[in-house]
Structure formats: C-alpha cells, structure tokens
C-alpha atoms as a PDB file:
ATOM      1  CA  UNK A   1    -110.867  24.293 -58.267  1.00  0.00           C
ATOM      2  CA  UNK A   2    -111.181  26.341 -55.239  1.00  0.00           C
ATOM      3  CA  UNK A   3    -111.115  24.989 -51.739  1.00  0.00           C
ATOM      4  CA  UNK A   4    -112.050  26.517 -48.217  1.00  0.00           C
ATOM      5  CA  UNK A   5    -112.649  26.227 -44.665  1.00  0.00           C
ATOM      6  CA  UNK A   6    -114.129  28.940 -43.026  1.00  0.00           C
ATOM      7  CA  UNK A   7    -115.363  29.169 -39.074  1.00  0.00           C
ATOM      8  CA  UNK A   8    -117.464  32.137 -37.760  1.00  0.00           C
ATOM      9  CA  UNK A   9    -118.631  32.830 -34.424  1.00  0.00           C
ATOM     10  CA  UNK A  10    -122.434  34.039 -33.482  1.00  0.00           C
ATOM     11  CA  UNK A  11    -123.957  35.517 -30.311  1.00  0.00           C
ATOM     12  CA  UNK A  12    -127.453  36.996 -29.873  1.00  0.00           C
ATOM     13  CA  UNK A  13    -128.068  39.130 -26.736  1.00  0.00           C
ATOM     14  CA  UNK A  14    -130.358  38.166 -23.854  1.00  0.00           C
ATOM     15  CA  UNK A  15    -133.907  39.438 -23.492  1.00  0.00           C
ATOM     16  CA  UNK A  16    -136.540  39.524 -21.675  1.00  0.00           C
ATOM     17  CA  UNK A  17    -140.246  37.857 -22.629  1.00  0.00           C
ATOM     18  CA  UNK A  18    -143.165  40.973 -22.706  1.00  0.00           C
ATOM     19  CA  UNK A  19    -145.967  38.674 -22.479  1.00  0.00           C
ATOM     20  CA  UNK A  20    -149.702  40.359 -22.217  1.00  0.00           C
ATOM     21  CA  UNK A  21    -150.353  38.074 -19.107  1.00  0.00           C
ATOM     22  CA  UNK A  22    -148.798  38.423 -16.300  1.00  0.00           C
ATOM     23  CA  UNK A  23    -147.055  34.996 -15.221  1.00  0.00           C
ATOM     24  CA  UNK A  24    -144.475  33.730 -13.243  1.00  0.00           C
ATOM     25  CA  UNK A  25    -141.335  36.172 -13.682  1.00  0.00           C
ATOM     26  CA  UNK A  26    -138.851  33.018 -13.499  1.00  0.00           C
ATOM     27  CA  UNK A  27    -140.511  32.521 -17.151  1.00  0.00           C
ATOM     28  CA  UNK A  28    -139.704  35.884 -19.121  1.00  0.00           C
ATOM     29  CA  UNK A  29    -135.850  35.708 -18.858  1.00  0.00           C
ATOM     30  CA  UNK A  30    -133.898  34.395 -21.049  1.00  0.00           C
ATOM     31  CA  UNK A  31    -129.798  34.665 -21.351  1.00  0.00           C
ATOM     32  CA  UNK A  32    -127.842  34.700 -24.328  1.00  0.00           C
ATOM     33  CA  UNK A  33    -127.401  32.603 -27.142  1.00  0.00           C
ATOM     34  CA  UNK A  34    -123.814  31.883 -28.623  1.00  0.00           C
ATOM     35  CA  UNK A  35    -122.775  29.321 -32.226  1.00  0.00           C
ATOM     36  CA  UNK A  36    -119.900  28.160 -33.653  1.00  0.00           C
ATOM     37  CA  UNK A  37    -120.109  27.255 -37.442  1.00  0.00           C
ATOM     38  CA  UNK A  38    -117.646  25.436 -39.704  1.00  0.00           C
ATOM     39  CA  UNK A  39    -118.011  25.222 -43.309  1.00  0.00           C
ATOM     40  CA  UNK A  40    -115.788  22.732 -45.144  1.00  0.00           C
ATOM     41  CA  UNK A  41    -116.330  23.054 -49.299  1.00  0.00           C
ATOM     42  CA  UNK A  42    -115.246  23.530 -52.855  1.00  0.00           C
ATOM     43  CA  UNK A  43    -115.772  25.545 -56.154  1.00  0.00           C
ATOM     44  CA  UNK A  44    -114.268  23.872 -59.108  1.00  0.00           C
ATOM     45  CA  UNK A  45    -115.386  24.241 -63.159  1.00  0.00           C
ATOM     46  CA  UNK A  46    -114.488  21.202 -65.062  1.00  0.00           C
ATOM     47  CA  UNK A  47    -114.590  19.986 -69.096  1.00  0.00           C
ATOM     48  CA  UNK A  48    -113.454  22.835 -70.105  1.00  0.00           C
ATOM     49  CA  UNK A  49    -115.493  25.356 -68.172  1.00  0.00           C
ATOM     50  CA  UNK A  50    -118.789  23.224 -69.244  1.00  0.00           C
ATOM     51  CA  UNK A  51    -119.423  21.904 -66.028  1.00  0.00           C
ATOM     52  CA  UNK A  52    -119.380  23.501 -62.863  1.00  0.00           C
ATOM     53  CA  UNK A  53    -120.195  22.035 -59.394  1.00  0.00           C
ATOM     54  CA  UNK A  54    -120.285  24.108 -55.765  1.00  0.00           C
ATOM     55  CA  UNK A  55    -120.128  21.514 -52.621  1.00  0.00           C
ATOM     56  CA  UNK A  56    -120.473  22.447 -49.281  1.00  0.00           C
ATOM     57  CA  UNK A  57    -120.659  20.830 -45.385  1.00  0.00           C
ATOM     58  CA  UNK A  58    -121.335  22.543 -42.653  1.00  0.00           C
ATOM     59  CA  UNK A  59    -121.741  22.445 -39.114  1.00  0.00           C
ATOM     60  CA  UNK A  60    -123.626  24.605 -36.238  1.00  0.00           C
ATOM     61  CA  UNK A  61    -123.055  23.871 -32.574  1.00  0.00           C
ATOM     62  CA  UNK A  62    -125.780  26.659 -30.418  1.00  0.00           C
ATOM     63  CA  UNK A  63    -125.172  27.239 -26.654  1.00  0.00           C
ATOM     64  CA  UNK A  64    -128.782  27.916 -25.381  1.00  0.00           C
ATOM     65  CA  UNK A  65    -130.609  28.078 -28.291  1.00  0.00           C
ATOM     66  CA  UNK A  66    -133.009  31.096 -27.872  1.00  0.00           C
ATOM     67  CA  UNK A  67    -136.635  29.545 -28.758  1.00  0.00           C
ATOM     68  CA  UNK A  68    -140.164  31.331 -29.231  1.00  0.00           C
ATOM     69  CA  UNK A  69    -142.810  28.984 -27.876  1.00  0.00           C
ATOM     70  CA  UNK A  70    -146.334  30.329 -28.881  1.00  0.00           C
ATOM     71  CA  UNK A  71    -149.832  29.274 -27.170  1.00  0.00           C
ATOM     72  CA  UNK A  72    -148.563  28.339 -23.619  1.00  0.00           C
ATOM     73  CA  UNK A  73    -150.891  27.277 -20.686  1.00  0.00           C
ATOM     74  CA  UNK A  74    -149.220  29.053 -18.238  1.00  0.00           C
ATOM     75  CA  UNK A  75    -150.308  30.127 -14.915  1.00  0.00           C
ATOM     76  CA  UNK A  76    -151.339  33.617 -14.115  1.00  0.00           C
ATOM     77  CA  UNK A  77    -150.194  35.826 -11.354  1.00  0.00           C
ATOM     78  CA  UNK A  78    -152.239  38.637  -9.872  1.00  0.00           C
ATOM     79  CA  UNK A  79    -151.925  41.229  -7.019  1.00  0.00           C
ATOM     80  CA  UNK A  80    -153.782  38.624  -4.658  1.00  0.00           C
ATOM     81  CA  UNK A  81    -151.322  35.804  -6.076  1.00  0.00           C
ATOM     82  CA  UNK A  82    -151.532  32.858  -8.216  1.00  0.00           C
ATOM     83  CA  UNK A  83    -154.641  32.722 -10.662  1.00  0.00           C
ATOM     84  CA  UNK A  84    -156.327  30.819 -13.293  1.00  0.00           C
ATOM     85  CA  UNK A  85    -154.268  28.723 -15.743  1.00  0.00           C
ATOM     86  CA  UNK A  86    -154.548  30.233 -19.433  1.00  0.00           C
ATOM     87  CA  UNK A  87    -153.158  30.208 -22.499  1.00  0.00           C
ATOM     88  CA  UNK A  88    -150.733  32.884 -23.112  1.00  0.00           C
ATOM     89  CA  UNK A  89    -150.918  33.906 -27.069  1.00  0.00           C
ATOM     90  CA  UNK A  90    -147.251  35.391 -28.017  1.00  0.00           C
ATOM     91  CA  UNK A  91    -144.284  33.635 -27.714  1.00  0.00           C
ATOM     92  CA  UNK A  92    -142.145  32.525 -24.133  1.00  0.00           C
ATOM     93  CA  UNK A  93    -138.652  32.068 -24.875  1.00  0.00           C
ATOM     94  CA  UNK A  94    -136.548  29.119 -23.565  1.00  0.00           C
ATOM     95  CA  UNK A  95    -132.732  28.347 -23.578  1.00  0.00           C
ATOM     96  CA  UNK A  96    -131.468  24.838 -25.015  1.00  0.00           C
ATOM     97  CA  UNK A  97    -128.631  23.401 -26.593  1.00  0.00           C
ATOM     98  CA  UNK A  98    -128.880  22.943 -30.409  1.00  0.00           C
ATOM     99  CA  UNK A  99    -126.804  21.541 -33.329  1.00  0.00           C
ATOM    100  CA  UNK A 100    -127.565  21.998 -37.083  1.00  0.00           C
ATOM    101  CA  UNK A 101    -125.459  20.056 -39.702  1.00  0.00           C
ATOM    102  CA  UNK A 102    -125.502  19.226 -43.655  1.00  0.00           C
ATOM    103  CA  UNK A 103    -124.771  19.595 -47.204  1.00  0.00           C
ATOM    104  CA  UNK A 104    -125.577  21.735 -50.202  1.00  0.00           C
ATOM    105  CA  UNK A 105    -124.532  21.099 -53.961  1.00  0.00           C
ATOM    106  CA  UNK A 106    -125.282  22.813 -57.050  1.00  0.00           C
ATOM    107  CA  UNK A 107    -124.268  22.259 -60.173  1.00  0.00           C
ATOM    108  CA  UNK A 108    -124.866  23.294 -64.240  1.00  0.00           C
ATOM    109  CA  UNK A 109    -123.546  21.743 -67.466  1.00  0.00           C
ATOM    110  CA  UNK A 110    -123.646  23.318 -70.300  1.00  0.00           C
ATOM    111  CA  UNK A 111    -125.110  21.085 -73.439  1.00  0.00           C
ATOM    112  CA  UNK A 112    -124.164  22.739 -75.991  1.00  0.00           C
ATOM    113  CA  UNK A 113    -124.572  26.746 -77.263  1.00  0.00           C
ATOM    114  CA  UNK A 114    -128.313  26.210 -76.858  1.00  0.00           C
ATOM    115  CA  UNK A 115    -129.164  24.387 -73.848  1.00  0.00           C
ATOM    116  CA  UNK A 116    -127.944  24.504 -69.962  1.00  0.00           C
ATOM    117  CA  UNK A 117    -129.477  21.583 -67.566  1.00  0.00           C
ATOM    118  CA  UNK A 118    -128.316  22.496 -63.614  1.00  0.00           C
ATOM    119  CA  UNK A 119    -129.818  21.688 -60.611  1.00  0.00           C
ATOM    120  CA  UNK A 120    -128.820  21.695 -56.629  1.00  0.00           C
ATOM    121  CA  UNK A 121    -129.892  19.299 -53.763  1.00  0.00           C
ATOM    122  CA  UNK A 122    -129.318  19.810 -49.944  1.00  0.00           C
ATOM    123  CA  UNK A 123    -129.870  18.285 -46.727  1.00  0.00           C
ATOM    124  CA  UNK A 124    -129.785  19.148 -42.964  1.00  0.00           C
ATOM    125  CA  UNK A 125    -130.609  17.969 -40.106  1.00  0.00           C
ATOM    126  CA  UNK A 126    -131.216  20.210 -36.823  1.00  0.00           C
ATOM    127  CA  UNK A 127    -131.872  19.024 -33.233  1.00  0.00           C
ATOM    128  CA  UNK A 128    -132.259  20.113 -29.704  1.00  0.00           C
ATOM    129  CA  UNK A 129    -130.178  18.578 -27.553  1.00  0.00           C
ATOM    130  CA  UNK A 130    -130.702  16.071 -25.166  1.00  0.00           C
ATOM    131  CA  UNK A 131    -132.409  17.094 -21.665  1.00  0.00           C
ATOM    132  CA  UNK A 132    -133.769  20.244 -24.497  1.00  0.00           C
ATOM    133  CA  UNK A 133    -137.363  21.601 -22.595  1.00  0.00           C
ATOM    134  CA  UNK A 134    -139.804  23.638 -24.174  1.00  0.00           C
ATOM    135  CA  UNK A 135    -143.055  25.138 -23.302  1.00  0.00           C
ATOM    136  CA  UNK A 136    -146.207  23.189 -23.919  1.00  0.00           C
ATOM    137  CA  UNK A 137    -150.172  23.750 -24.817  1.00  0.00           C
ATOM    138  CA  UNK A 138    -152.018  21.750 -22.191  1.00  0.00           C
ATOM    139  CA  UNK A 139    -155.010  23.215 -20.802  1.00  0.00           C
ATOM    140  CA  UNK A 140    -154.954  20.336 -18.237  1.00  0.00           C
ATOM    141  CA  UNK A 141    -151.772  21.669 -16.487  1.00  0.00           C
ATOM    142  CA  UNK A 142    -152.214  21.935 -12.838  1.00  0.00           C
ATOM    143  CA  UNK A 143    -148.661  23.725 -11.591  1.00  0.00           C
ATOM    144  CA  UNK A 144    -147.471  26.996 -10.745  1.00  0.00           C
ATOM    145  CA  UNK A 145    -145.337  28.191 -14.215  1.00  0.00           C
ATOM    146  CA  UNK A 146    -146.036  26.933 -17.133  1.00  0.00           C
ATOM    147  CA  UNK A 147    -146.863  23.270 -18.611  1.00  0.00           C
ATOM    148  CA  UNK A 148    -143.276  21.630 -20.501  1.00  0.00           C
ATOM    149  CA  UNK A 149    -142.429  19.080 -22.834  1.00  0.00           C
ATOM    150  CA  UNK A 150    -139.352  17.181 -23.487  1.00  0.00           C
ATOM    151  CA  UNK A 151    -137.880  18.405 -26.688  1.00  0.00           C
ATOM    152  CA  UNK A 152    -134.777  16.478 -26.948  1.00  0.00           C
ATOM    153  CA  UNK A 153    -133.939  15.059 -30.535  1.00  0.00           C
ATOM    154  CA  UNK A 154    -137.016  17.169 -32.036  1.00  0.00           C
ATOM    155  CA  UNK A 155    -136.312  19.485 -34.990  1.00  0.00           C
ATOM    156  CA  UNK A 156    -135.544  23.089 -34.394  1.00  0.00           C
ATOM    157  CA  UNK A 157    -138.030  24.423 -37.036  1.00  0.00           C
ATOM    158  CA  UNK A 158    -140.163  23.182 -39.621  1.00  0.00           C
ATOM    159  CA  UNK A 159    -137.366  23.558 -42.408  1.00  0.00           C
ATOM    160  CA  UNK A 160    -137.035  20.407 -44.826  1.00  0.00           C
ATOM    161  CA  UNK A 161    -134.362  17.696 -44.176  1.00  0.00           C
ATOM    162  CA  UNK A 162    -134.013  17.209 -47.877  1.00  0.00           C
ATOM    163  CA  UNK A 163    -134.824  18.809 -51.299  1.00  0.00           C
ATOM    164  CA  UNK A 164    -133.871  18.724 -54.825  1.00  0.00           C
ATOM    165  CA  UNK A 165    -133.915  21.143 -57.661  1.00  0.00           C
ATOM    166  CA  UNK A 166    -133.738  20.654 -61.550  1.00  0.00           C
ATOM    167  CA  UNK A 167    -133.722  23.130 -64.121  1.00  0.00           C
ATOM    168  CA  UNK A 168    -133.576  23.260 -68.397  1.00  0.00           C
ATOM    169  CA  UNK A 169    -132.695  26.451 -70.031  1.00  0.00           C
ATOM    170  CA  UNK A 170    -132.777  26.395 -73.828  1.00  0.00           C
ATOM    171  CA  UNK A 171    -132.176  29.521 -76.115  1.00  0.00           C
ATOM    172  CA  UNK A 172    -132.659  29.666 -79.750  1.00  0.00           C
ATOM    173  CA  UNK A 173    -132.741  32.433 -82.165  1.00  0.00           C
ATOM    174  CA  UNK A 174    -135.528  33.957 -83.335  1.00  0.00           C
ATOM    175  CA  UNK A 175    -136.891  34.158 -86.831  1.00  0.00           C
ATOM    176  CA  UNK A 176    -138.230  38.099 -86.044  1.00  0.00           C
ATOM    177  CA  UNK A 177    -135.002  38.480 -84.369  1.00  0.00           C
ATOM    178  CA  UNK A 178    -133.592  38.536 -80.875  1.00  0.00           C
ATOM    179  CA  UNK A 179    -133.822  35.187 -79.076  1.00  0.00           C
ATOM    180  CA  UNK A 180    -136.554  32.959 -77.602  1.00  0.00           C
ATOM    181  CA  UNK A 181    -136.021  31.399 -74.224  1.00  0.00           C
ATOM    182  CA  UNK A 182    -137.748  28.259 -72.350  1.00  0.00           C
ATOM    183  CA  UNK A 183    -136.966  27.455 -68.893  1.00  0.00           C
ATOM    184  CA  UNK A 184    -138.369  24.691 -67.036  1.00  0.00           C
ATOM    185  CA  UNK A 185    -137.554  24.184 -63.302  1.00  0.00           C
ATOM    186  CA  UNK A 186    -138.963  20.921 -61.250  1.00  0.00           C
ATOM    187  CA  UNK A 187    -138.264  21.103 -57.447  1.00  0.00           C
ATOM    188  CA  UNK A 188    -138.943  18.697 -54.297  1.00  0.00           C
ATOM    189  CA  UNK A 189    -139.029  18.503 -50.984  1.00  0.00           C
ATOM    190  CA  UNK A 190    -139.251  15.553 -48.498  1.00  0.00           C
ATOM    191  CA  UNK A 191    -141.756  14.916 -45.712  1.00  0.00           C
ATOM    192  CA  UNK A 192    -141.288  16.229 -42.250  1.00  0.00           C
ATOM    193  CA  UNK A 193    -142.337  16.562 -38.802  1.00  0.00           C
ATOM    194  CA  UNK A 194    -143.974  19.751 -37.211  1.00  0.00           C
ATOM    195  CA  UNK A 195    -141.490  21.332 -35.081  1.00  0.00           C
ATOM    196  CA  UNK A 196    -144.603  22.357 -32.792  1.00  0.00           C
ATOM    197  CA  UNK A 197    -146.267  18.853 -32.467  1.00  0.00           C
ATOM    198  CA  UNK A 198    -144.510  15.769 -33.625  1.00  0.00           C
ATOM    199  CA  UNK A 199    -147.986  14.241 -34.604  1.00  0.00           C
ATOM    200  CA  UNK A 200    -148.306  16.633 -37.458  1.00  0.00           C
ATOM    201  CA  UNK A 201    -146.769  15.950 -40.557  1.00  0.00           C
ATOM    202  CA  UNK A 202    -145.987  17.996 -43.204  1.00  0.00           C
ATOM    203  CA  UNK A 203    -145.915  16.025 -46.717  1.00  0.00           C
ATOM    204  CA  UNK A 204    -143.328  15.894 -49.577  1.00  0.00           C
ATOM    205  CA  UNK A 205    -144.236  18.091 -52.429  1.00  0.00           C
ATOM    206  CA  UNK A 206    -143.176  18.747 -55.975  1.00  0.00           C
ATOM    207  CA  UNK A 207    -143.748  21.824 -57.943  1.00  0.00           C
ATOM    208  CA  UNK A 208    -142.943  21.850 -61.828  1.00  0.00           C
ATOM    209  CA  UNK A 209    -142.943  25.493 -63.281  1.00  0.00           C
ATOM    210  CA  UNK A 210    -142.479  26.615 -66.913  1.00  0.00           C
ATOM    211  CA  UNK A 211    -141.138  30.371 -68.717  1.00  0.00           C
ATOM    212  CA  UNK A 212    -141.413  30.756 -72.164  1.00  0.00           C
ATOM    213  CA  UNK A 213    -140.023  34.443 -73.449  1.00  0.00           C
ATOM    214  CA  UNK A 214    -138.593  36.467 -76.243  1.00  0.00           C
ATOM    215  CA  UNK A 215    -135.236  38.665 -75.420  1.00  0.00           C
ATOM    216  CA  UNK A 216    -134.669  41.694 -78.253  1.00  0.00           C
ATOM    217  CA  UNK A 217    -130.623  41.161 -79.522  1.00  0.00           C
ATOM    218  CA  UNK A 218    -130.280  44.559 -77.956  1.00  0.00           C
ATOM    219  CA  UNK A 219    -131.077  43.065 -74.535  1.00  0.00           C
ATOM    220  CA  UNK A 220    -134.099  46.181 -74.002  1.00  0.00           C
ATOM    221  CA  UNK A 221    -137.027  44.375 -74.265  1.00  0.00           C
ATOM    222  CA  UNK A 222    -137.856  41.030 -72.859  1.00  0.00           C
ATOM    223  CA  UNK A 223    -141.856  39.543 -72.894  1.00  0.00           C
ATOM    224  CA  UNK A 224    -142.396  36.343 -70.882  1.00  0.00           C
ATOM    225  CA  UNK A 225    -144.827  33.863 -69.936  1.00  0.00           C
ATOM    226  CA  UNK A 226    -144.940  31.762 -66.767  1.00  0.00           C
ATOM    227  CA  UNK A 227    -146.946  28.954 -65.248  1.00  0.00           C
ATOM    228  CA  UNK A 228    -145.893  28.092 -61.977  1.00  0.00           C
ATOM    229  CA  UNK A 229    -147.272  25.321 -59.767  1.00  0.00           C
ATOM    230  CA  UNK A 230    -148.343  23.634 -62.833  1.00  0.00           C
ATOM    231  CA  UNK A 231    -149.906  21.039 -61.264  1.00  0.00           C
ATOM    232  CA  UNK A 232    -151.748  22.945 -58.711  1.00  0.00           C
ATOM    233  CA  UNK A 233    -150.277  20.996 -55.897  1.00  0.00           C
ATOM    234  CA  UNK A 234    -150.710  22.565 -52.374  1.00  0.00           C
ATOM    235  CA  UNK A 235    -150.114  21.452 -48.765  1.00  0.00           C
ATOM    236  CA  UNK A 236    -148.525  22.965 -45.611  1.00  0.00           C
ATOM    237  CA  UNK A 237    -145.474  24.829 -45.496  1.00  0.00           C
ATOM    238  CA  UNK A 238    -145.120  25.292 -41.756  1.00  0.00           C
ATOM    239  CA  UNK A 239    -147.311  25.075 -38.614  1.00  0.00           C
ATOM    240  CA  UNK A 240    -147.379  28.407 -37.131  1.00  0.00           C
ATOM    241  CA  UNK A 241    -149.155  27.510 -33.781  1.00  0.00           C
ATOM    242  CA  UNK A 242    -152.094  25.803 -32.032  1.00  0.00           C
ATOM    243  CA  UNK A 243    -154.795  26.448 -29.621  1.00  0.00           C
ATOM    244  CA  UNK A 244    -156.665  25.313 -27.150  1.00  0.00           C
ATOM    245  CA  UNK A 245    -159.718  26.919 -27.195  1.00  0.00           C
ATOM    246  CA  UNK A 246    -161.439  27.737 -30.463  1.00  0.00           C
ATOM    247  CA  UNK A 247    -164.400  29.737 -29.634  1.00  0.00           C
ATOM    248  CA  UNK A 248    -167.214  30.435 -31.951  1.00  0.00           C
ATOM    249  CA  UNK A 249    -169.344  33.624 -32.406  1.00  0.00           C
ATOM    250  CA  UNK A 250    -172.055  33.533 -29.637  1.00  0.00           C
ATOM    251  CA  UNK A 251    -171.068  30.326 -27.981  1.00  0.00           C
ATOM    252  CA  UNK A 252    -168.243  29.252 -25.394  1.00  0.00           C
ATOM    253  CA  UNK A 253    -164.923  28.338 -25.932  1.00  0.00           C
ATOM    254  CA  UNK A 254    -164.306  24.735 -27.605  1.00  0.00           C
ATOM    255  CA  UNK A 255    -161.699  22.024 -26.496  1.00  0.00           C
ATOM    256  CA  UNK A 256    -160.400  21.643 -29.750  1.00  0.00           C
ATOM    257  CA  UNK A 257    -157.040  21.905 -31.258  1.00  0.00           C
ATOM    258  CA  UNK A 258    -157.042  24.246 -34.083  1.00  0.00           C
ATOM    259  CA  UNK A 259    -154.034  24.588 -35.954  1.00  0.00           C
ATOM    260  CA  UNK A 260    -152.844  27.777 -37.970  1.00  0.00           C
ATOM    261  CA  UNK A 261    -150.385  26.959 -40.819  1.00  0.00           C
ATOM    262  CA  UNK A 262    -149.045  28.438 -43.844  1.00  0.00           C
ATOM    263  CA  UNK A 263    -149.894  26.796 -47.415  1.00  0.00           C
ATOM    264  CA  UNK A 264    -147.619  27.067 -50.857  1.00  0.00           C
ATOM    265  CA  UNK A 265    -149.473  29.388 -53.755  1.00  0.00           C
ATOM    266  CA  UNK A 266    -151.518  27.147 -55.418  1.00  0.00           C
ATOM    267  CA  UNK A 267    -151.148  27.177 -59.890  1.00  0.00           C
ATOM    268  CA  UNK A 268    -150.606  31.089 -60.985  1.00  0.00           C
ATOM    269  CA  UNK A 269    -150.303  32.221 -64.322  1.00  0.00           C
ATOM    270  CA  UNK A 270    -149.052  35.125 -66.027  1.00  0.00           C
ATOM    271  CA  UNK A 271    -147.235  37.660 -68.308  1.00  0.00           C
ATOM    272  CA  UNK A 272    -144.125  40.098 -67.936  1.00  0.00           C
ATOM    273  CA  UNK A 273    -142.804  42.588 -70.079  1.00  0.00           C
ATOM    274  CA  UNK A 274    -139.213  44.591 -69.287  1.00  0.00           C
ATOM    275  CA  UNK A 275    -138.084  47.519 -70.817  1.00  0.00           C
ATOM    276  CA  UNK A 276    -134.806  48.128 -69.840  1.00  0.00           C
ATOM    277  CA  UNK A 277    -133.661  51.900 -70.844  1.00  0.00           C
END
C-alpha cells in the first residue's frame, strides 16, 4: 500500500476582456488568478494482488477565480458617450473566490483467470464564494456597466457532483484460436444545476455500452464490435449560453430565452479491425 500527500500551487496571469462592443473599460480587466491544492490518498493491491483499490481527497482553494460570462446586457459606450444597452455575445471575465473539494475511487478485482469486474465513483462539489458576482442577461437593465447577479454558493461549471462507473471484462479462448473478449461498461451520473441559470436542470443519466471482439494469440489482429448508448438515452451535457433576443428570418428580434446546450451521442454502432505490424 502506497500513501501520499501532495500540495501544488497554480497561478494564471491577468488579462484583459476584447469584447466586439465597446463598453465600460472598468469591465474588461481582470487580475490574476492564484490555487492551492492538496491531495490526501492511497494505492494499495490486496488478496494477493486480486484486488486493487486507488482512493483519493482533494481540495482546491482559488483566489479570484477568473470566470467567462457569455451573453451580457451591458451598456455601450460611444464617442458621444453612453449608448444603448445590448447584449454583448463573447465572454466578460470576472474575479471571485472559489473552492472545489472531493473524492475519487477506483477499483478492479480480479474473478478468476477469465473475468475482471472494476469500477470507480467520484464526487465534488465546487462553489463561488460568498459575496461571488457575476455578469447577468437582463435586457431590462437600466445602469451604466453591465447588469450582475449574486453568484455566491452557485456551482463553478456544469460538471457532475456525483457519478459511478461499472465495468465486466471476460476473456475466453477461442475454438479457431486466439481469444474472444466481452466487455460491458454501465456508467451514471447525477442531476445538476446549470452553472448559467439555476432554473435549468440538467438530469441524471445512465449509459450501458457493450464490446464483443476476437484477439489473434499473436496479439496482431484484433476485430471488435461495439454498441454504445445502448439504450439510446440522450439529454444535456452542459448549457453553453442564453440569449435574449432570438430573431427570426424577416421579422424582429423576439423576447425569448433561447438556450444553446450540448447533448450526449445518442445509440452508435459499429466495427473495428487492428492490425498491429
């Protein structure tokens, strides 16, 4: 059994916001971002070498958090001063306090000479601190910058809190030679709030997939066949942004918000065949 503690340091350098509106300079600066990270875990094999099992905590603390707000109503600037509010598409950076903390375990046991069953499951949880302010999308914002939210307590991304992974891997030998192989891997993944808007939730999921192959005793040539997503299940990932204004070909701009998000791949199916020289 192996145990460790390691600590690192991180720092990102400030920047500056290039935004294709022109708005209120106080808004494009941003300073930089430093984290401290401890890691407490282990590494141990057990029964004989059949079992092994990888365990690990760990802990962020971020000083000013560097965060990409997209879709902002901000107000515009001009040569004759202060303009129309709009929304500024492209991201406005902000500065907050952050901590990120959790677990990750993996383990595999070996069955016998045919058959390995492992798995992993972690957790974190991620937060802005309290007092945390981000940038906001409301087209009803009357002031001089840009409209803000409180943040504080929110999720810094859209990343899952929880999730679990199970896999089978049985090999037997072949009758024509070589070996056949079957793999079978079930994962989850809890429910969540949108990191953007806490009104949008993003729902647990499970995905099953299945490999069945054929390995030559020489290791060459390997043919496989995979089903992944087998039950075709497919919902949000992660909420990219939101808008406003949604305006349709020929007509004026909608109040409406529009949400653009990324999806899992739906059921795929297919072959593979390696030669390796």
């Amino acid at each position: 059994m192996l145990l460790y503690v390691t600590t690192e340091s991180g720092f990102r350098s400030p920047g500056l916001t290039i935004s294709p509106i022109a708005v209120n300079p106080s808004l494009l600066t941003f300073v930089e971002e430093e984290s401290d990270m401890t890691e407490i875990g282990m590494k141990g094999t057990f029964m004989d070498g059949r079992l092994r099992i990888n365990a690990a905590y760990f802990d962020y603390t971020i000083d000013n958090f560097q965060s990409k707000w997209d879709n902002v109503s901000a107000r515009e600037y001009t040569a004759a001063g202060a303009g129309n509010v709009t929304q500024v598409q492209g991201g406005i950076f902000t500065n907050n306090d952050a901590e990120v903390s959790g677990i990750d375990i993996e383990y595999a046991y070996v069955v016998n000479e045919n058959t390995v069953l492992g798995g992993s499951y972690s957790s974190n949880d991620s937060e802005y601190a309290a007092g945390s302010i981000g940038y906001a999308n409301n087209p009803a914002y009357t002031g001089f910058a840009a409209a803000t939210q409180d943040v504080s307590g929110t999720p810094v991304s859209d990343a899952a809190e929880s999730s679990l992974n199970f896999y089978l891997d049985n090999t037997v030998p072949s009758y024509w030679g070589g070996e056949r192989y079957t793999r079978y891997n079930v994962s989850w993944r809890d429910e969540r709030t949108s990191a953007i808007n806490s009104d949008v939730k993003i729902k647990a999921l499970y995905l099953a997939n299945i490999i069945v192959g054929w390995r030559s005793a020489d290791d060459v040539w390997d043919a496989s066949f995979f089903v992944k997503n087998i039950t075709d299940d497919v919902d949000l990932s992660n909420i990219q942004g939101y808008y406003s204004d949604y305006a349709l070909p020929g007509g004026s701009g909608l109040a409406s918000k529009f949400y653009a998000g990324n999806t899992n791949m739906g059921r795929q199916m297919g072959a593979q065949l390696v030669y390796n020289f």
